[in-house]
N, C-alpha and C. Protein backbone atom coordinates (compact mmCIF):
# COMPACT_ATOMS: atom_id res chain seq x y z
N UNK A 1 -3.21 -5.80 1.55
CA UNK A 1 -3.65 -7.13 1.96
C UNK A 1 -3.12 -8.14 0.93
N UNK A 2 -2.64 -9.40 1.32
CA UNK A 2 -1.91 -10.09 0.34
C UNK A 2 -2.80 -11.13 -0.17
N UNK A 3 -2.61 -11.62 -1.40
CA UNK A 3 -3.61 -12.50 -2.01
C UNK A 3 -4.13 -14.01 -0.60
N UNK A 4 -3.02 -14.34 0.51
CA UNK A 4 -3.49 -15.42 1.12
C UNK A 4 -4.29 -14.69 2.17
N UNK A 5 -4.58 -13.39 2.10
CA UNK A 5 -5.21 -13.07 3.56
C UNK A 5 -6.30 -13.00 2.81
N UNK A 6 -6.84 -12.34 1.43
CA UNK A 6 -8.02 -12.64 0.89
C UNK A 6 -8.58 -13.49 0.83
N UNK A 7 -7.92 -14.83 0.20
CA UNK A 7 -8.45 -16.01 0.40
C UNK A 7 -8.93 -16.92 1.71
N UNK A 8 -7.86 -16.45 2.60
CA UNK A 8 -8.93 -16.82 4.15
C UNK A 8 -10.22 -16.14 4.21
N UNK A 9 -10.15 -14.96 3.99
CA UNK A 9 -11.22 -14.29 4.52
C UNK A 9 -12.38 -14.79 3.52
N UNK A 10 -12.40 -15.01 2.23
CA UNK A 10 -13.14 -15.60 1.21
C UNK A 10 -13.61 -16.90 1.76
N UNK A 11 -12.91 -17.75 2.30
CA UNK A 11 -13.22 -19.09 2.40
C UNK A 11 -14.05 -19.40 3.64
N UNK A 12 -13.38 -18.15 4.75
CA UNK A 12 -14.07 -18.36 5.96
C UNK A 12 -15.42 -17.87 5.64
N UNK A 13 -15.48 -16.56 4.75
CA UNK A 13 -17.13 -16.41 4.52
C UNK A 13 -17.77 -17.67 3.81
N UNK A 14 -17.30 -18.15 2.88
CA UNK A 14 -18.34 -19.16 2.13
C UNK A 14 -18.73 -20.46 3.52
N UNK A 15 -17.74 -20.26 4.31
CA UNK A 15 -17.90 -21.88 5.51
C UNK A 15 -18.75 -20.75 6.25
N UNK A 16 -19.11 -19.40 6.56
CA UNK A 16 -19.70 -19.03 7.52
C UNK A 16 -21.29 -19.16 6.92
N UNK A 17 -21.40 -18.92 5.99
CA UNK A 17 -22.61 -18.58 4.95
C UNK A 17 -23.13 -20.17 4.80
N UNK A 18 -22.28 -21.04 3.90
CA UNK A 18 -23.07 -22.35 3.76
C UNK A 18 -22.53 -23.32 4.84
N UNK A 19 -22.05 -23.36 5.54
CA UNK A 19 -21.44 -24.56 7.04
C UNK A 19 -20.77 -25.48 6.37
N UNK A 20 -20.00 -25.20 5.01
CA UNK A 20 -18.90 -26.09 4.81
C UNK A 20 -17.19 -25.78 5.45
N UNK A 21 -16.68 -26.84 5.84
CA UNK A 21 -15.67 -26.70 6.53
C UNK A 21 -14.72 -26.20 5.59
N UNK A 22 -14.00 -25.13 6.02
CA UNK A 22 -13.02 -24.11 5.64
C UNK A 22 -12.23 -25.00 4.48
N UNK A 23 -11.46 -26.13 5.52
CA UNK A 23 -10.38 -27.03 4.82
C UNK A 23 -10.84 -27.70 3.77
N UNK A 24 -12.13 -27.77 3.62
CA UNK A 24 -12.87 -28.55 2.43
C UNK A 24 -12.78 -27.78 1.68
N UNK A 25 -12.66 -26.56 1.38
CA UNK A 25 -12.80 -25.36 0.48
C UNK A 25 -11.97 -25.13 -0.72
N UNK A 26 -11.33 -26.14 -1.61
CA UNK A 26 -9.94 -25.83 -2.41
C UNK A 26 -10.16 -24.46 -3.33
N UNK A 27 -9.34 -23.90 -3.21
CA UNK A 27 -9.34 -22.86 -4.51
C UNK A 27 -9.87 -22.77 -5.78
N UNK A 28 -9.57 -24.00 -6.42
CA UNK A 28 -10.19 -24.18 -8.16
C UNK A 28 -11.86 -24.48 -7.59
N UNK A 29 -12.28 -24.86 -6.70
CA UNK A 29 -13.48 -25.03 -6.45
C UNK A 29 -14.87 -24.56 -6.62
N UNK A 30 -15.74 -25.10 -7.60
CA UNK A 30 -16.59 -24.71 -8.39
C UNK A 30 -18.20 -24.58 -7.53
N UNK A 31 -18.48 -23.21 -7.94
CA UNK A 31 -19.17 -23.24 -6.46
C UNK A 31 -20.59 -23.65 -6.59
N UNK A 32 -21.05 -23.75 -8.32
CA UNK A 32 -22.18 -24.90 -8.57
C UNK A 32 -21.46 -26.32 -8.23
N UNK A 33 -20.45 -26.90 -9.48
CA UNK A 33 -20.12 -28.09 -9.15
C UNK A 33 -19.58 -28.51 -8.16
N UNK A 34 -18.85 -28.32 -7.32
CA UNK A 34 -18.04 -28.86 -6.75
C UNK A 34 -18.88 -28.59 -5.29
N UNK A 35 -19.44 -27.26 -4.63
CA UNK A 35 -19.84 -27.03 -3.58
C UNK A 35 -21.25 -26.87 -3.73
N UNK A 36 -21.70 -27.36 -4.70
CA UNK A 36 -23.44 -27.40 -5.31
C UNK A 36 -24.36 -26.24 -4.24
N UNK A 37 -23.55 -25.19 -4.60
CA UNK A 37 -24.27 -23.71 -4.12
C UNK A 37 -25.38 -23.47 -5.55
N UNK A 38 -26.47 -22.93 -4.75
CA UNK A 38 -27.14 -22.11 -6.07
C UNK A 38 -27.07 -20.85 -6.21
N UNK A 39 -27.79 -20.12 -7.08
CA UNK A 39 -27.06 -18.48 -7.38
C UNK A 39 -27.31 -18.07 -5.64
N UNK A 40 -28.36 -17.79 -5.45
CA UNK A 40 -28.62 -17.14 -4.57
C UNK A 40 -27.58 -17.02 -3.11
N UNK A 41 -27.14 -18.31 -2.74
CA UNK A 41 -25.87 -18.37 -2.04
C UNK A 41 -24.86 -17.92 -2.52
N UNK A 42 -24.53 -18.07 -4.14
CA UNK A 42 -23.32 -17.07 -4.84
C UNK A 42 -23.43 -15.99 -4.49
N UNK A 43 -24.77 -15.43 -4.66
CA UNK A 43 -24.36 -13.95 -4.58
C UNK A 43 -24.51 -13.29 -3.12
N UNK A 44 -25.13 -14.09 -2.21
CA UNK A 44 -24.63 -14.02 -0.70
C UNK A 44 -23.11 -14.03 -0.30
N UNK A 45 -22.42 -14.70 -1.05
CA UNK A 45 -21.05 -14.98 -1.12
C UNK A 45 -20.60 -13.47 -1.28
N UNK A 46 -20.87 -13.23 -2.46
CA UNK A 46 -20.06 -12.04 -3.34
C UNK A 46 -20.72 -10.87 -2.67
N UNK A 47 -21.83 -10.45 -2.01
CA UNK A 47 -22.02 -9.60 -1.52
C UNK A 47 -21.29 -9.50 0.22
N UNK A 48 -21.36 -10.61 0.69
CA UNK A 48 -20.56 -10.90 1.68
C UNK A 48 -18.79 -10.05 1.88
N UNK A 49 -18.46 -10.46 0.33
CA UNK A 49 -17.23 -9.96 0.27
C UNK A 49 -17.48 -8.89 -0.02
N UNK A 50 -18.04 -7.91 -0.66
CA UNK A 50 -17.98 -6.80 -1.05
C UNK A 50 -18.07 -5.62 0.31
N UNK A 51 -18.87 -6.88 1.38
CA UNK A 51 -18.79 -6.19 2.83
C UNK A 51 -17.26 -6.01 3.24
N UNK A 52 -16.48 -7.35 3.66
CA UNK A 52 -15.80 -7.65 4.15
C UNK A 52 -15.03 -6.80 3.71
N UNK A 53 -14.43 -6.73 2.38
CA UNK A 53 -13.34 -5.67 1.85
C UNK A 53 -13.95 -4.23 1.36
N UNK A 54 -15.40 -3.95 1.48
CA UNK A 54 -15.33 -2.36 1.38
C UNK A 54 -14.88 -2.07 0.29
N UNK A 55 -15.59 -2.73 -0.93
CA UNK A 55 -15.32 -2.95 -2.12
C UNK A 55 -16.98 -2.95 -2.88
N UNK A 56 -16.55 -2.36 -3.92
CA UNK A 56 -18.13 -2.39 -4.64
C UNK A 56 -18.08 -3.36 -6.27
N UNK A 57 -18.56 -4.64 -6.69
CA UNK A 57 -18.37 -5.26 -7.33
C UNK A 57 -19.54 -5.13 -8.11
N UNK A 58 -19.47 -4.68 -9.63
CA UNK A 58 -20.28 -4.13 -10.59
C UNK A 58 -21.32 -5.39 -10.81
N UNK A 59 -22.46 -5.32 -10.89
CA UNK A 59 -23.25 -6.07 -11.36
C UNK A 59 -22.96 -7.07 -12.36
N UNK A 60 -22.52 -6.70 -13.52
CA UNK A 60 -22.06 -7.31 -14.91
C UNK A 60 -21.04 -8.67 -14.09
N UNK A 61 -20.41 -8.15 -13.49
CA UNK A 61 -18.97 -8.67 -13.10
C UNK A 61 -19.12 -10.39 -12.28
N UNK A 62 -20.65 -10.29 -11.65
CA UNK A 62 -21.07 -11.14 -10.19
C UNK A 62 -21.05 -12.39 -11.16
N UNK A 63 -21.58 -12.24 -12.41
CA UNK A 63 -22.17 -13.79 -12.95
C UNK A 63 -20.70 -14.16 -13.74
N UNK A 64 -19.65 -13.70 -13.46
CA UNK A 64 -18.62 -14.11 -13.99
C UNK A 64 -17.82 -14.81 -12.89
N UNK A 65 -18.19 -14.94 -11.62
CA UNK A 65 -17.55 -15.67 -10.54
C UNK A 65 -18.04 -17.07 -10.56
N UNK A 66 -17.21 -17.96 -10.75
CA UNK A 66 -17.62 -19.32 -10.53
C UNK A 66 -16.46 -20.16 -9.74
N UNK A 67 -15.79 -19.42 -8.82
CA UNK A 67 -15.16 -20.48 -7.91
C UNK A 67 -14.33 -19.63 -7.26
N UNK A 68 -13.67 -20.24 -5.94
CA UNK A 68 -13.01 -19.38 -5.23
C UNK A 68 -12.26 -18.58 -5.91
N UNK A 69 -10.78 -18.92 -6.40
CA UNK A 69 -10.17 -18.51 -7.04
C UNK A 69 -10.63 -17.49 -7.96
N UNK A 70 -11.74 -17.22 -8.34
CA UNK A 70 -12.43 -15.86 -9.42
C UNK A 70 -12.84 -14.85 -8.35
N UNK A 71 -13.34 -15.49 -6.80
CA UNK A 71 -13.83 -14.48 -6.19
C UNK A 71 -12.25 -13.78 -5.68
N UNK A 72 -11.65 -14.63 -5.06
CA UNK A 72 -10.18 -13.40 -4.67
C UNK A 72 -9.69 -12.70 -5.93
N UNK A 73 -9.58 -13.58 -6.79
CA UNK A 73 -8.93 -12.25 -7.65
C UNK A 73 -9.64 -11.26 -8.22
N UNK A 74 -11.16 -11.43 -8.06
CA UNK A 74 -12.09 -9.96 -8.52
C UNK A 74 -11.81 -9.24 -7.18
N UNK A 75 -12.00 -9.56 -6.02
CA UNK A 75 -11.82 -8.69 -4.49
C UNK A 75 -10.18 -8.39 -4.85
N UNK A 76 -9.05 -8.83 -5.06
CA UNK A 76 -7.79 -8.17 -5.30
C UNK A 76 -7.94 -7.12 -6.22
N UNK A 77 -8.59 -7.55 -7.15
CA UNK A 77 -8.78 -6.20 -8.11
C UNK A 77 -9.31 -5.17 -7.80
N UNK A 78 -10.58 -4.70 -6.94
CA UNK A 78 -11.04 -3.96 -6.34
C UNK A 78 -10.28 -3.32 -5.84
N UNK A 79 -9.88 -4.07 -4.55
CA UNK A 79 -9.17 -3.88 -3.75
C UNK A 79 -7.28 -2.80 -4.85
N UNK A 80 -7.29 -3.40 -5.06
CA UNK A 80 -5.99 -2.33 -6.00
C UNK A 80 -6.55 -1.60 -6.56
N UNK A 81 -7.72 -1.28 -7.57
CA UNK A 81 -8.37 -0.17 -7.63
C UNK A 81 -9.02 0.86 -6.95
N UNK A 82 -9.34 0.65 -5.75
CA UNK A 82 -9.54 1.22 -5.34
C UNK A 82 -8.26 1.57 -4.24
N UNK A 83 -7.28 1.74 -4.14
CA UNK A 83 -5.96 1.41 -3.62
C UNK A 83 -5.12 2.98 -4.67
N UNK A 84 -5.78 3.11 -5.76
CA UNK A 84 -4.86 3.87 -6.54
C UNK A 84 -6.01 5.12 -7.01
């Protein structure tokens, strides 16, 4: 799966989860500041993905996501680890 198919699928979950529009969604986008999510929607997010890609994302790891761009590249990482 290539890093832009992750990121759709990332973005379409966060617009499916909180009803922000996809295109509003930029990458560097901070998902306290910028999309004023609180944890609890974060980690709806990140568990969301961990569905979507069939990926298991370590506890330690969740409070280190703070914007799109951290969530695809922890799901790419998975995703290649568990790949090898």
């Amino acid at each position: 799966m290539t890093t832009e198919e992750i990121r759709a699928v990332v973005k379409s979950s966060i617009a499916r989860i909180t009803g922000i529009d996809p295109q509003e969604i930029s990458d560097q986008a901070s998902y306290k500041d910028d999309l004023k999510l609180d944890s609890l929607t974060i980690l709806e997010i990140a568990v969301d993905a961990e569905y979507q890609f069939k990926i298991k994302i370590p506890d330690g790891e969740l409070g280190t996501i703070r914007t799109v761009e951290d969530t695809v590249k922890t799901v790419q990482q998975y995703l290649d680890l568990g790949a090898s």
